[in-house]
N, C-alpha and C. Protein backbone atom coordinates (compact mmCIF):
# COMPACT_ATOMS: atom_id res chain seq x y z
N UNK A 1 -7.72 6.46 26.55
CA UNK A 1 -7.67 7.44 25.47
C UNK A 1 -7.39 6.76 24.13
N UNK A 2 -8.41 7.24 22.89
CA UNK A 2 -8.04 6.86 21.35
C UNK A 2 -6.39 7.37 20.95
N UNK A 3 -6.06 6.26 20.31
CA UNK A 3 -4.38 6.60 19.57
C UNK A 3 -5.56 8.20 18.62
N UNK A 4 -4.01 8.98 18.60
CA UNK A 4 -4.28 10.36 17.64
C UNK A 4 -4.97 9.97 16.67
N UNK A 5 -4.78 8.76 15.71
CA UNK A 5 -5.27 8.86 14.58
C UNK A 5 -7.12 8.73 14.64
N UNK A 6 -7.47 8.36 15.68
CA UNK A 6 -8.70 8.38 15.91
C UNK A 6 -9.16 10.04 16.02
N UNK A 7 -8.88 10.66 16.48
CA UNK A 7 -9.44 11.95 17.12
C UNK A 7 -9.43 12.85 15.72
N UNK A 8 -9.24 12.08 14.70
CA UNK A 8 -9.11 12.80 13.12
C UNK A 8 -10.62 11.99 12.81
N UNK A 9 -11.57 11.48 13.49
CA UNK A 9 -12.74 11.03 13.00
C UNK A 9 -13.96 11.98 13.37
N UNK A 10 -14.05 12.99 12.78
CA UNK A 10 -15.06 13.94 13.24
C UNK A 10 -16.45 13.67 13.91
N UNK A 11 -17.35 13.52 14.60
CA UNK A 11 -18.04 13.01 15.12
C UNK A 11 -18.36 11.37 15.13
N UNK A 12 -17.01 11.22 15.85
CA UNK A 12 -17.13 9.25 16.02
C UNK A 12 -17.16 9.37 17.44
N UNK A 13 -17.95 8.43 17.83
CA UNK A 13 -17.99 8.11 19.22
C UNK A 13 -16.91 7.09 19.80
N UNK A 14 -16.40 7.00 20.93
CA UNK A 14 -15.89 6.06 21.21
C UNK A 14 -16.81 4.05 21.10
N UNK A 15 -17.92 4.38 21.10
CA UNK A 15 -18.56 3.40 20.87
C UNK A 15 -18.64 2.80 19.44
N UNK A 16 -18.95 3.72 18.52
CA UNK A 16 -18.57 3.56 17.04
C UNK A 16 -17.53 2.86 16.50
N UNK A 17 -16.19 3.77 17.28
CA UNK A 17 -14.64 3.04 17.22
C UNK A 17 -14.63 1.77 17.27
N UNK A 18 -15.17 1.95 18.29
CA UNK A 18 -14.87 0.19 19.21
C UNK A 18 -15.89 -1.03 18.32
N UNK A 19 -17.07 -0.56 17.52
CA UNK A 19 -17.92 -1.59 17.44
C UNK A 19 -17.24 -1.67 15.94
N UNK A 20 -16.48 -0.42 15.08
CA UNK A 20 -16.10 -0.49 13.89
C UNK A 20 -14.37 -1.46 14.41
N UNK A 21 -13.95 -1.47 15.06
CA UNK A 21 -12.52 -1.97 15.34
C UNK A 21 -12.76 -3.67 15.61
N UNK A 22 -14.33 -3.86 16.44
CA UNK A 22 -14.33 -5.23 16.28
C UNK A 22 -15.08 -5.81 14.82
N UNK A 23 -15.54 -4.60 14.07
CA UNK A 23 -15.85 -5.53 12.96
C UNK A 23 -14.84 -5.78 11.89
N UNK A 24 -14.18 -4.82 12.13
CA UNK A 24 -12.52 -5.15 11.32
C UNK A 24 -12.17 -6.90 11.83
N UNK A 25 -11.74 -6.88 13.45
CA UNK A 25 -11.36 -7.78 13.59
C UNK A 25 -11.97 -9.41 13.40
N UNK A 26 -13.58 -9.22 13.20
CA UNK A 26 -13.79 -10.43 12.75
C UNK A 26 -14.02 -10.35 11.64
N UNK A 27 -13.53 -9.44 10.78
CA UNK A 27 -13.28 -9.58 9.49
C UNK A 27 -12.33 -10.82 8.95
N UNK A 28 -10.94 -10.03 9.51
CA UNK A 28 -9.85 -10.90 8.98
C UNK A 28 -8.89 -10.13 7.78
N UNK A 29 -8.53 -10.68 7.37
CA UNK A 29 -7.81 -10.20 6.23
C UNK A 29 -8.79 -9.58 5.19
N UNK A 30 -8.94 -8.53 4.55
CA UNK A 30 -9.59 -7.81 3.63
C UNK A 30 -9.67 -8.92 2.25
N UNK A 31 -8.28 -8.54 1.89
CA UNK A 31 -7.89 -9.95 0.70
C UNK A 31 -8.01 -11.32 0.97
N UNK A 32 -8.14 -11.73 1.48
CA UNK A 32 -8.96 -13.01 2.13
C UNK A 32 -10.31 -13.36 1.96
N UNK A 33 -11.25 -12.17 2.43
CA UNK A 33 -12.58 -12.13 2.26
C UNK A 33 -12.73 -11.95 0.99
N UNK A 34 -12.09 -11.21 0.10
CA UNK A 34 -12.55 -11.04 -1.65
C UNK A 34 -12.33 -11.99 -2.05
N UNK A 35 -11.04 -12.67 -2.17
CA UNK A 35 -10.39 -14.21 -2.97
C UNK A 35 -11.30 -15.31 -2.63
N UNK A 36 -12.18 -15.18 -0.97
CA UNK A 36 -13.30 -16.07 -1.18
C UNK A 36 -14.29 -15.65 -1.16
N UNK A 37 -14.61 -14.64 -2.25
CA UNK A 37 -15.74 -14.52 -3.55
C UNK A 37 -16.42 -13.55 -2.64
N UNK A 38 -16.12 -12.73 -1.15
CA UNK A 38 -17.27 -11.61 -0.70
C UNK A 38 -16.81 -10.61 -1.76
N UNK A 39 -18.43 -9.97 -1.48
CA UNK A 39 -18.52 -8.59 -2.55
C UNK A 39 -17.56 -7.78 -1.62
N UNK A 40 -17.11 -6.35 -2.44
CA UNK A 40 -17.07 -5.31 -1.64
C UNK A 40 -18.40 -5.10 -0.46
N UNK A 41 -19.56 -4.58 -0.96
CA UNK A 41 -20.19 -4.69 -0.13
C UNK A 41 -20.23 -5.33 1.03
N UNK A 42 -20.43 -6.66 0.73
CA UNK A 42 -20.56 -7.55 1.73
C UNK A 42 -19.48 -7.62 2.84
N UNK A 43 -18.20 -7.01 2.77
CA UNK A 43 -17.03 -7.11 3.25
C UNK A 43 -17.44 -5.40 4.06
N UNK A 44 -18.03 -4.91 3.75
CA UNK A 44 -18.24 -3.46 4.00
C UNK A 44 -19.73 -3.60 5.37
N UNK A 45 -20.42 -4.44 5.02
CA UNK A 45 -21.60 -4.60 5.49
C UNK A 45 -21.26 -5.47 7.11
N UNK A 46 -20.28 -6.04 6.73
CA UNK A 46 -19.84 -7.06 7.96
C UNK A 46 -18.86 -6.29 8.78
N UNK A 47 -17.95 -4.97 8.39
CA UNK A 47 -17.46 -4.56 9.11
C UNK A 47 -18.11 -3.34 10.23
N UNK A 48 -18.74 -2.90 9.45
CA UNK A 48 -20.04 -1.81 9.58
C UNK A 48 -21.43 -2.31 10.48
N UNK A 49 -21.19 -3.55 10.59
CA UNK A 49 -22.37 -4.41 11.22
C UNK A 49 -23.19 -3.48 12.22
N UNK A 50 -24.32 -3.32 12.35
CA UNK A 50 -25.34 -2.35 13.48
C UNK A 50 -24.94 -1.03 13.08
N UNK A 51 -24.56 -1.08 11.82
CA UNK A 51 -24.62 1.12 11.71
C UNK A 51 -25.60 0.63 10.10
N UNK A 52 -26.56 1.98 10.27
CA UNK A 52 -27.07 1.86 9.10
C UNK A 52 -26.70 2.56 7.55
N UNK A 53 -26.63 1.75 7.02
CA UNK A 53 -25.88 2.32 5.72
C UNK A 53 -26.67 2.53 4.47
N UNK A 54 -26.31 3.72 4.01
CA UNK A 54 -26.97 3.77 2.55
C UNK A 54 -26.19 3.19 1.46
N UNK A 55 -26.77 2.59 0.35
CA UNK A 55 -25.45 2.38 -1.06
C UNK A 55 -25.67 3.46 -1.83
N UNK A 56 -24.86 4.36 -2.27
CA UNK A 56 -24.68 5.66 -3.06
C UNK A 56 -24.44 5.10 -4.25
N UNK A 57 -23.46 4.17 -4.20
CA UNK A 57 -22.91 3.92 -5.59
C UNK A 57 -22.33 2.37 -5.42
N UNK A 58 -22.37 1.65 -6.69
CA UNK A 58 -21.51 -0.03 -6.26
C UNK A 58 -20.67 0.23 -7.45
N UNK A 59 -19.52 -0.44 -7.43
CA UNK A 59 -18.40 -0.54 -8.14
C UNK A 59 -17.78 -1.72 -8.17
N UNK A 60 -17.24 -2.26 -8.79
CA UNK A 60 -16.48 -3.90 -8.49
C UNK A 60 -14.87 -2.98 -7.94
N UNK A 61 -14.60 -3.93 -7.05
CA UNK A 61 -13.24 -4.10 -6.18
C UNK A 61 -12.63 -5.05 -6.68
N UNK A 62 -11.20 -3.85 -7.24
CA UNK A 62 -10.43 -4.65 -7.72
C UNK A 62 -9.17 -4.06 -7.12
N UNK A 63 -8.12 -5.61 -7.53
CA UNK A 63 -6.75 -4.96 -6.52
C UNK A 63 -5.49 -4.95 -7.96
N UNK A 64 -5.26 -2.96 -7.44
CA UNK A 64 -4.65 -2.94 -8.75
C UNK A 64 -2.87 -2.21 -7.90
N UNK A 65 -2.05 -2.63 -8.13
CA UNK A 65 -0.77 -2.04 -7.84
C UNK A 65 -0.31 -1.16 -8.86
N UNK A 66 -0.08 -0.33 -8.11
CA UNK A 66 0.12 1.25 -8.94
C UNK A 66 2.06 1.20 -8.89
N UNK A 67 2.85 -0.38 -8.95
CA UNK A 67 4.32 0.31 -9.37
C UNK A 67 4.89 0.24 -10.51
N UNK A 68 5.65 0.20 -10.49
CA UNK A 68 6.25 0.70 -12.08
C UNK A 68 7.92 0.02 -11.94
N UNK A 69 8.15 0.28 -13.33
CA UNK A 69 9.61 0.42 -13.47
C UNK A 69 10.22 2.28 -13.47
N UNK A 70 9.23 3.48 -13.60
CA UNK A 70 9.46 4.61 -13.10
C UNK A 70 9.51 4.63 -11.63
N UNK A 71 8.77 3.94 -10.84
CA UNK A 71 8.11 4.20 -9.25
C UNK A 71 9.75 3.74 -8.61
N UNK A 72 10.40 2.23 -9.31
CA UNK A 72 11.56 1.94 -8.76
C UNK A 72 12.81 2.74 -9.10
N UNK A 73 12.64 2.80 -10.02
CA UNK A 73 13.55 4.20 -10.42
C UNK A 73 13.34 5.51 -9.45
N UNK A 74 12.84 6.04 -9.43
CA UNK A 74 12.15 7.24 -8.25
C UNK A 74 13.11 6.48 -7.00
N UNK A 75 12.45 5.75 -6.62
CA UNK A 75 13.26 4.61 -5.09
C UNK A 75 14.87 4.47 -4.98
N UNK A 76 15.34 4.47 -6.06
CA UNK A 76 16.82 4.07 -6.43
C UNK A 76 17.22 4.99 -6.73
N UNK A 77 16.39 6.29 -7.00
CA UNK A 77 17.22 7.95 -7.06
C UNK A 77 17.05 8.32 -5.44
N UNK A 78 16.10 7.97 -4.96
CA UNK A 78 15.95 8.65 -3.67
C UNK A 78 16.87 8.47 -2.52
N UNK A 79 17.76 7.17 -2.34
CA UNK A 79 18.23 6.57 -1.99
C UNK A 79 19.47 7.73 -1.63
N UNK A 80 20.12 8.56 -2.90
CA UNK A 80 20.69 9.57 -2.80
C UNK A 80 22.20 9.12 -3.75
N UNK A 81 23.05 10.24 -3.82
CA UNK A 81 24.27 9.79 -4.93
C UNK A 81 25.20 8.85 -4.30
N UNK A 82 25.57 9.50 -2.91
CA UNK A 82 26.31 8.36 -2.13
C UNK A 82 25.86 6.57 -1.89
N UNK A 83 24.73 6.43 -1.56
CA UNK A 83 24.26 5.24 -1.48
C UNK A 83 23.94 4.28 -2.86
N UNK A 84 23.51 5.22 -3.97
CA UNK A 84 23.06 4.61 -5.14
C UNK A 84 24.96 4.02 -5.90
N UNK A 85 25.72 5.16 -5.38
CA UNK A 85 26.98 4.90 -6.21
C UNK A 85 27.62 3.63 -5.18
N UNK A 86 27.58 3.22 -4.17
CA UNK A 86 27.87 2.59 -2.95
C UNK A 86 27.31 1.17 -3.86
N UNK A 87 25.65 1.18 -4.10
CA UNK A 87 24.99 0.18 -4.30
C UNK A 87 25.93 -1.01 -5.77
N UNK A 88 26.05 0.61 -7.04
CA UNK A 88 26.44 0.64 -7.75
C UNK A 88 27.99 -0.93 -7.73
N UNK A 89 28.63 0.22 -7.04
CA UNK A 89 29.83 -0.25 -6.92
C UNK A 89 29.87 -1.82 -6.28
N UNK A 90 29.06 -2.03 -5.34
CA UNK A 90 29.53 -2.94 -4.57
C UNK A 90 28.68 -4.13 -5.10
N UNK A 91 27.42 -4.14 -6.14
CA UNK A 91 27.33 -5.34 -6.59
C UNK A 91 27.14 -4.96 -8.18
N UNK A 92 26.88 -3.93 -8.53
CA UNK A 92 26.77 -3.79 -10.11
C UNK A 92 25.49 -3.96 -10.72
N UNK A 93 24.48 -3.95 -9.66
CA UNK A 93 23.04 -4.29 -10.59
C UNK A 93 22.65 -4.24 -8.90
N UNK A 94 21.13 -4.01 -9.09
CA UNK A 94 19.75 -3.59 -8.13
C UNK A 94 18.88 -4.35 -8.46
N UNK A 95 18.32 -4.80 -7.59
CA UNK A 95 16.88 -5.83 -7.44
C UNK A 95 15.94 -5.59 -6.93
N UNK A 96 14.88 -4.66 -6.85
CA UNK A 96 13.91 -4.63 -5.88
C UNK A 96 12.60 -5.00 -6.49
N UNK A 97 12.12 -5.32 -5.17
CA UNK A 97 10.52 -5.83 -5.31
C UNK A 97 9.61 -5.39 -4.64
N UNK A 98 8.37 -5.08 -5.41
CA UNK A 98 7.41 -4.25 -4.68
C UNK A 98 6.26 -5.02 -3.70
N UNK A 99 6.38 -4.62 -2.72
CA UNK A 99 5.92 -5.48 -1.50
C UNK A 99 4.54 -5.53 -1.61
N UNK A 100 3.97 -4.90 -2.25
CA UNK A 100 2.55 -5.10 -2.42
C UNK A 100 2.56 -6.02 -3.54
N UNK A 101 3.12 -6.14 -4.97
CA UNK A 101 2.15 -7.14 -6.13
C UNK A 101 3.27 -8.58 -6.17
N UNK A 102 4.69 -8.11 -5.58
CA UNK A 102 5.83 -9.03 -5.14
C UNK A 102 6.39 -9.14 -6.96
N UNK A 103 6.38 -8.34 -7.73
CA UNK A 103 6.89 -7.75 -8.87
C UNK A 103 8.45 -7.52 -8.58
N UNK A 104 9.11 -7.65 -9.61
CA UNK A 104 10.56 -7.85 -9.69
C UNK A 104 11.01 -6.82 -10.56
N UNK A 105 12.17 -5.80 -10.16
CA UNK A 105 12.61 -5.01 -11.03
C UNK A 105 14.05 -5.32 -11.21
N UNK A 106 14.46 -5.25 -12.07
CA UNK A 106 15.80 -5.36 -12.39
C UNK A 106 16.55 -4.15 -12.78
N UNK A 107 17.84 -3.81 -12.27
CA UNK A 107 18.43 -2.96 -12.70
C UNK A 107 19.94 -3.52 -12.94
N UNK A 108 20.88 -2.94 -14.52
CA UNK A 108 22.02 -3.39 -14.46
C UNK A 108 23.00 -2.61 -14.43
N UNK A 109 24.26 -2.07 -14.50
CA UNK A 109 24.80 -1.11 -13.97
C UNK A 109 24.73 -0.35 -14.92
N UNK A 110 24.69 -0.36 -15.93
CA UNK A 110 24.52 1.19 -17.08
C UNK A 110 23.08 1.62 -16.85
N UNK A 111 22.09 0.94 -16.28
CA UNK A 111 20.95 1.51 -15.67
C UNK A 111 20.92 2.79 -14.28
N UNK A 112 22.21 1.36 -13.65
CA UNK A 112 22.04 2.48 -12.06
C UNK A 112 22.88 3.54 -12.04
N UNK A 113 24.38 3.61 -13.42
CA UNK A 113 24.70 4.48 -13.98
C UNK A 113 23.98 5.84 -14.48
N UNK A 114 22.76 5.43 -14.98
CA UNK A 114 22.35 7.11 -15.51
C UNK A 114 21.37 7.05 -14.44
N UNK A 115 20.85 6.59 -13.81
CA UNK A 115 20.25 6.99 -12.05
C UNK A 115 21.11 7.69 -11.21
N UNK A 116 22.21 7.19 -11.39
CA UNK A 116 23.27 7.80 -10.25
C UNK A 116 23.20 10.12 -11.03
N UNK A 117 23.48 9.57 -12.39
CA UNK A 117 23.96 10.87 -13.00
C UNK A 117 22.60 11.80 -12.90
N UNK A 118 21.35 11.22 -12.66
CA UNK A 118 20.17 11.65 -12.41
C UNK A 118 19.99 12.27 -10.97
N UNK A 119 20.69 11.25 -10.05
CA UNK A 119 20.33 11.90 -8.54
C UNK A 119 21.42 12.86 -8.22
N UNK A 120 22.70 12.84 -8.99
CA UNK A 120 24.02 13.68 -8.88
C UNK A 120 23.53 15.44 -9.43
N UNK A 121 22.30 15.08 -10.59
CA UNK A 121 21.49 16.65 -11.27
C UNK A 121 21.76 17.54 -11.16
């Protein structure tokens, strides 16, 4: 039996799955294949291998990280009043980094100060 997230593919065959799951796998890394110079397409064409495809539209692929110094803020309210004041207290400044662009945020305590008074609302 397909994991659940398969059975959300409206008319996929189990054969489809399987021939799209091994073209993933001799793919490789997605970002790998772009950094050595494949198109989107071409990265699309090799995973897709034996299904026939139309091009609707081409676009350049680009890799863009959508965080912020709001997005970490959001993260460091969410955390909640107890934990942010915990964080607060016990070193006086916040560091996080976003695991996708490996971007560095800094926070110092009159920062995690009006975060705290933000998640306290």
């Amino acid at each position: 039996p397909r994991p659940a997230r398969w059975r959300r593919s409206p008319g996929a065959t189990d054969r489809e799955i399987d021939a799209i799951e091994r073209g993933v796998a001799a793919l490789g890394p997605v970002t790998a294949a772009l950094e050595g110079g494949r198109s989107g397409e071409e990265v699309l064409r090799q995973v897709l291998e034996g299904f026939r495809l139309e091009t609707l539209e081409r676009a350049p692929v680009a890799y863009r990280c959508s965080c912020g110094r709001q997005r970490m803020e959001r993260a460091l309210i969410s955390l909640g009043p107890k934990d942010l004041r915990e964080l607060m207290e016990e070193r006086g400044e916040a560091e996080l980094t976003c695991q996708f662009c490996l971007r560095t945020y800094r926070f110092d305590r009159r920062e995690l100060e009006a975060l705290l008074r933000e998640a306290e609302g």
